[in-house]
N, C-alpha and C. Protein backbone atom coordinates (compact mmCIF):
# COMPACT_ATOMS: atom_id res chain seq x y z
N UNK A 1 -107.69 -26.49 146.91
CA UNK A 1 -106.48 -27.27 147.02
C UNK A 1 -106.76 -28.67 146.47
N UNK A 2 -105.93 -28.95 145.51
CA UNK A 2 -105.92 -30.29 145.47
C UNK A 2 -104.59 -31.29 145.49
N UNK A 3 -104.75 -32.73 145.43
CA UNK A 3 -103.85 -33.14 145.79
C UNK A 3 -103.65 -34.22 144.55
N UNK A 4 -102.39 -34.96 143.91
CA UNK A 4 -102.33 -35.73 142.64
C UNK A 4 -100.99 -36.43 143.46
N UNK A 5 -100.91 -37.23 143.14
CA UNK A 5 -99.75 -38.62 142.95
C UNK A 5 -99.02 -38.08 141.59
N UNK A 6 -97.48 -38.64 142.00
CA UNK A 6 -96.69 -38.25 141.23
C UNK A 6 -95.16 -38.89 141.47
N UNK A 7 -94.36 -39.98 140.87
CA UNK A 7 -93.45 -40.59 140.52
C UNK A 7 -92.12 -39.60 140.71
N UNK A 8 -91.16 -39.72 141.50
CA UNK A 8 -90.08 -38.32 141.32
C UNK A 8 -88.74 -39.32 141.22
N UNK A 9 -88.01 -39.28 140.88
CA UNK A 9 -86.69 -39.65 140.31
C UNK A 9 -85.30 -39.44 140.84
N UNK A 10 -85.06 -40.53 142.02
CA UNK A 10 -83.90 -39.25 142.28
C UNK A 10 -82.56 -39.86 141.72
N UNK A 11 -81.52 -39.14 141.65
CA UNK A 11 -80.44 -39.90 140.66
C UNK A 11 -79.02 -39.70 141.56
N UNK A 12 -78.71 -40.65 142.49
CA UNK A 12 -77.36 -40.27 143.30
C UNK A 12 -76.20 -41.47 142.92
N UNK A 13 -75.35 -41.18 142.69
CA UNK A 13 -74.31 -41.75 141.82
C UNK A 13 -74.64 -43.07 140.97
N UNK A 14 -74.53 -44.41 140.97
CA UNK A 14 -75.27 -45.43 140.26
C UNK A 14 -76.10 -45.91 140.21
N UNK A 15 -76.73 -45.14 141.36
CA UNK A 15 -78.41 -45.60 141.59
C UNK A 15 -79.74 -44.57 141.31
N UNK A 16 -80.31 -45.02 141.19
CA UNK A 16 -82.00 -43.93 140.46
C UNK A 16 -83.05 -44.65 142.07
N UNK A 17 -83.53 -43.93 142.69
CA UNK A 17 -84.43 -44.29 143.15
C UNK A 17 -85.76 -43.73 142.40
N UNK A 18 -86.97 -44.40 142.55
CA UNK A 18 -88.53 -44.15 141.82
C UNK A 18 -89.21 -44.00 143.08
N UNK A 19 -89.47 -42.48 143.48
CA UNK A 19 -90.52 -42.34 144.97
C UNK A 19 -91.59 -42.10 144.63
N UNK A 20 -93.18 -42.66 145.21
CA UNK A 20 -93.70 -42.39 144.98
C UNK A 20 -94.32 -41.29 146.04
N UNK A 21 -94.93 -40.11 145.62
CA UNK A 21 -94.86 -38.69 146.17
C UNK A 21 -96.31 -37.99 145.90
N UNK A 22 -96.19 -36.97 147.06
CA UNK A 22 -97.82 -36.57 146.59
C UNK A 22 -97.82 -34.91 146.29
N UNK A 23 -98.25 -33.81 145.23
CA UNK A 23 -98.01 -32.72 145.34
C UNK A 23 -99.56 -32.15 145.24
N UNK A 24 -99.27 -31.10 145.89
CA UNK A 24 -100.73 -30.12 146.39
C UNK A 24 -100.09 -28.67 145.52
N UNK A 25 -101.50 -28.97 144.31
CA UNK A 25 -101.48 -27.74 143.80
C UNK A 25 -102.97 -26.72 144.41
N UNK A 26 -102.32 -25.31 144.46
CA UNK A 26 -103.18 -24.12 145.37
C UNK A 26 -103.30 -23.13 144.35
N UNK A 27 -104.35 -22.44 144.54
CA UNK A 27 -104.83 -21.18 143.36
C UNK A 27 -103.93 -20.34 143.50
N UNK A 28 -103.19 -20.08 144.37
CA UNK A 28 -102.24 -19.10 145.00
C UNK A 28 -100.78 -19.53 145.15
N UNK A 29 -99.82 -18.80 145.13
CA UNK A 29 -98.52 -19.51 145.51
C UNK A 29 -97.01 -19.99 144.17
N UNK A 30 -96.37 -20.44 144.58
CA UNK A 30 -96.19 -21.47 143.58
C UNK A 30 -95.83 -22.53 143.70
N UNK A 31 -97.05 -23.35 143.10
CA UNK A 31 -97.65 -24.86 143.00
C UNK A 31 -96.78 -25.24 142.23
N UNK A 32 -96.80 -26.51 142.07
CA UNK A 32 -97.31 -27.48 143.24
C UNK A 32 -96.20 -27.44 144.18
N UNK A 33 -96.68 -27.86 145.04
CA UNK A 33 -95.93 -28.14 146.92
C UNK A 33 -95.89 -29.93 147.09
N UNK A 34 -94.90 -30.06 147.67
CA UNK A 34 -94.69 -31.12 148.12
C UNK A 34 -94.81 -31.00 149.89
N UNK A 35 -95.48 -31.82 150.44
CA UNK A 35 -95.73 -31.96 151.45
C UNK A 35 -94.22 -32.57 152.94
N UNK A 36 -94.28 -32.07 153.64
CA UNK A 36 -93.28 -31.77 154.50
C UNK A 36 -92.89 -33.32 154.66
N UNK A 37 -93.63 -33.95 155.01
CA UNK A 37 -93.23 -35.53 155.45
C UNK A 37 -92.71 -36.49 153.92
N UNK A 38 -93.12 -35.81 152.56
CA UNK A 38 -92.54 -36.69 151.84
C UNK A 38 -91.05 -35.76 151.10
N UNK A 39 -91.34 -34.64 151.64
CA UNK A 39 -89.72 -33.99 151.38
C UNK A 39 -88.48 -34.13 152.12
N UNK A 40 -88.93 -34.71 153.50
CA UNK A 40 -87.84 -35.44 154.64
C UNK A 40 -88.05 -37.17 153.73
N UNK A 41 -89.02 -37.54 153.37
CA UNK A 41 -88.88 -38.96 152.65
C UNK A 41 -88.03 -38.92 151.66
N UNK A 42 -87.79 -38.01 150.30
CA UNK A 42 -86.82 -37.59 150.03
C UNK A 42 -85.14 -37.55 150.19
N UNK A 43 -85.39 -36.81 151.14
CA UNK A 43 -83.62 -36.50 151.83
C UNK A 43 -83.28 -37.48 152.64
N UNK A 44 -84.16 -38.48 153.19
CA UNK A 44 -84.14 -39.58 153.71
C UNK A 44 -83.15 -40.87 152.71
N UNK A 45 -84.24 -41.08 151.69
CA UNK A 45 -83.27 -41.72 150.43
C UNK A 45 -82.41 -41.33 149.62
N UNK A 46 -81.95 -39.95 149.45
CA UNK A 46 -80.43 -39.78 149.24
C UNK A 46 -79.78 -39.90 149.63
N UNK A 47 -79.80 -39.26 151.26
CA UNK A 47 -78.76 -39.98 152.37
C UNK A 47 -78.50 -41.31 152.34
N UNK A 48 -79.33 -41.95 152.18
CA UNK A 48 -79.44 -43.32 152.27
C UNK A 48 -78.34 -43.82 151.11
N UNK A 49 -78.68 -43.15 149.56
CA UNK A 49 -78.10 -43.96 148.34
C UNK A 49 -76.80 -43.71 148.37
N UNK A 50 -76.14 -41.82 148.91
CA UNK A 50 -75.00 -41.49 149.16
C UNK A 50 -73.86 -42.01 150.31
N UNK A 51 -74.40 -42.69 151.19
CA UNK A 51 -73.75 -43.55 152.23
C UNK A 51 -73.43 -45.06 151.32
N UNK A 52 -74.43 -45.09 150.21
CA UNK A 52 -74.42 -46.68 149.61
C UNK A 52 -75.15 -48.09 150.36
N UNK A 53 -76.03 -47.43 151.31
CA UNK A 53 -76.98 -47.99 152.35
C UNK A 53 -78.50 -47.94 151.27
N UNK A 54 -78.34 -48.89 150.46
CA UNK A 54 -79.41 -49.30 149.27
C UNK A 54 -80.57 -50.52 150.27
N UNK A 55 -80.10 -50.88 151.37
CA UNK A 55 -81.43 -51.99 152.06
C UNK A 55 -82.46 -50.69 152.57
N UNK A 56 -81.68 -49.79 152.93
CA UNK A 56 -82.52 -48.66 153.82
C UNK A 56 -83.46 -47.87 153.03
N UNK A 57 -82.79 -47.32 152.08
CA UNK A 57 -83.05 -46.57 150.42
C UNK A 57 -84.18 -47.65 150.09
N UNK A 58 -84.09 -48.79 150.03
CA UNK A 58 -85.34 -49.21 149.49
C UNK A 58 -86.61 -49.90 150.68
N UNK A 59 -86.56 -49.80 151.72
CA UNK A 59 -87.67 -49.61 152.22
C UNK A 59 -88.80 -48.15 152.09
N UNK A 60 -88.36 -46.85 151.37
CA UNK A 60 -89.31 -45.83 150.90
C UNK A 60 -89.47 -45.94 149.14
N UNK A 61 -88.27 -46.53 148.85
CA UNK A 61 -89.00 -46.22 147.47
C UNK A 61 -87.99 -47.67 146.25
N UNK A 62 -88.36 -47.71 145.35
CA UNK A 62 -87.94 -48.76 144.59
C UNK A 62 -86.73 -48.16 143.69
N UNK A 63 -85.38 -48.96 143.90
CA UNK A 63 -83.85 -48.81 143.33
C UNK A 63 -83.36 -49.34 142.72
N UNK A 64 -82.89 -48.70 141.61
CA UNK A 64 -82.21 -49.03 140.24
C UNK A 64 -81.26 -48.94 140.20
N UNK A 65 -80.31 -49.95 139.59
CA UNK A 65 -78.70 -49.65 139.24
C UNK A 65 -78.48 -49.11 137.66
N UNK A 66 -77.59 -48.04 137.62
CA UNK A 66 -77.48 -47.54 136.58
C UNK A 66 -76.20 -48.20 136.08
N UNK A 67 -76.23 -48.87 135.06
CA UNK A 67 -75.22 -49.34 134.07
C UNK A 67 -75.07 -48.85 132.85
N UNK A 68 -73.50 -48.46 132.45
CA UNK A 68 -73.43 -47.84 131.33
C UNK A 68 -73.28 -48.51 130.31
N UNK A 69 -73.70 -48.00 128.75
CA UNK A 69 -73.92 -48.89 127.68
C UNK A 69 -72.45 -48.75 126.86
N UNK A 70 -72.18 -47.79 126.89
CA UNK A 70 -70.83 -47.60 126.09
C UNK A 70 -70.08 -46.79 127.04
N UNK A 71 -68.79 -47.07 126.86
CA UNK A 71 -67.51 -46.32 127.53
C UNK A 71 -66.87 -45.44 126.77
C-alpha cells in the first residue's frame, strides 16, 4: 500500500475549491482510494460552496471565483 498527495478540484456553481487530498493505491482493488475522513472533507466543502457559505468552504481547502471571459 502506498500513499501520494494529490490536489482535487471541486467545481460548484462560481466557485472551484483546490483540496488538498491523500489517495492509497493497493495491488488489489480499484486504486486509488481516497480515504474516509478526506471524502467527508470533500462533501463537507460542497455543502459548504452550495449553501454559498465560502468562510466555512475555506477553512478545508483554498476558493476561487470563477469569472467569465466572454458572454
Amino acid at each position: 500500500m502506498k500513499k501520494r498527495q494529490h490536489t482535487k478540484l471541486l467545481h460548484e456553481g462560481q466557485y472551484v475549491a483546490e483540496v488538498d487530498i491523500e489517495l492509497i493505491d493497493m495491488d488489489k482493488g480499484w486504486s486509488p482510494y481516497l480515504s474516509l475522513d478526506d471524502a467527508y472533507k470533500l462533501d463537507d466543502i460542497r455543502d459548504a460552496l452550495r449553501r454559498g457559505d465560502v468562510k466555512s468552504a475555506s477553512r478545508l481547502a483554498r476558493i476561487f471565483t470563477l469569472t467569465p471571459v466572454t458572454l
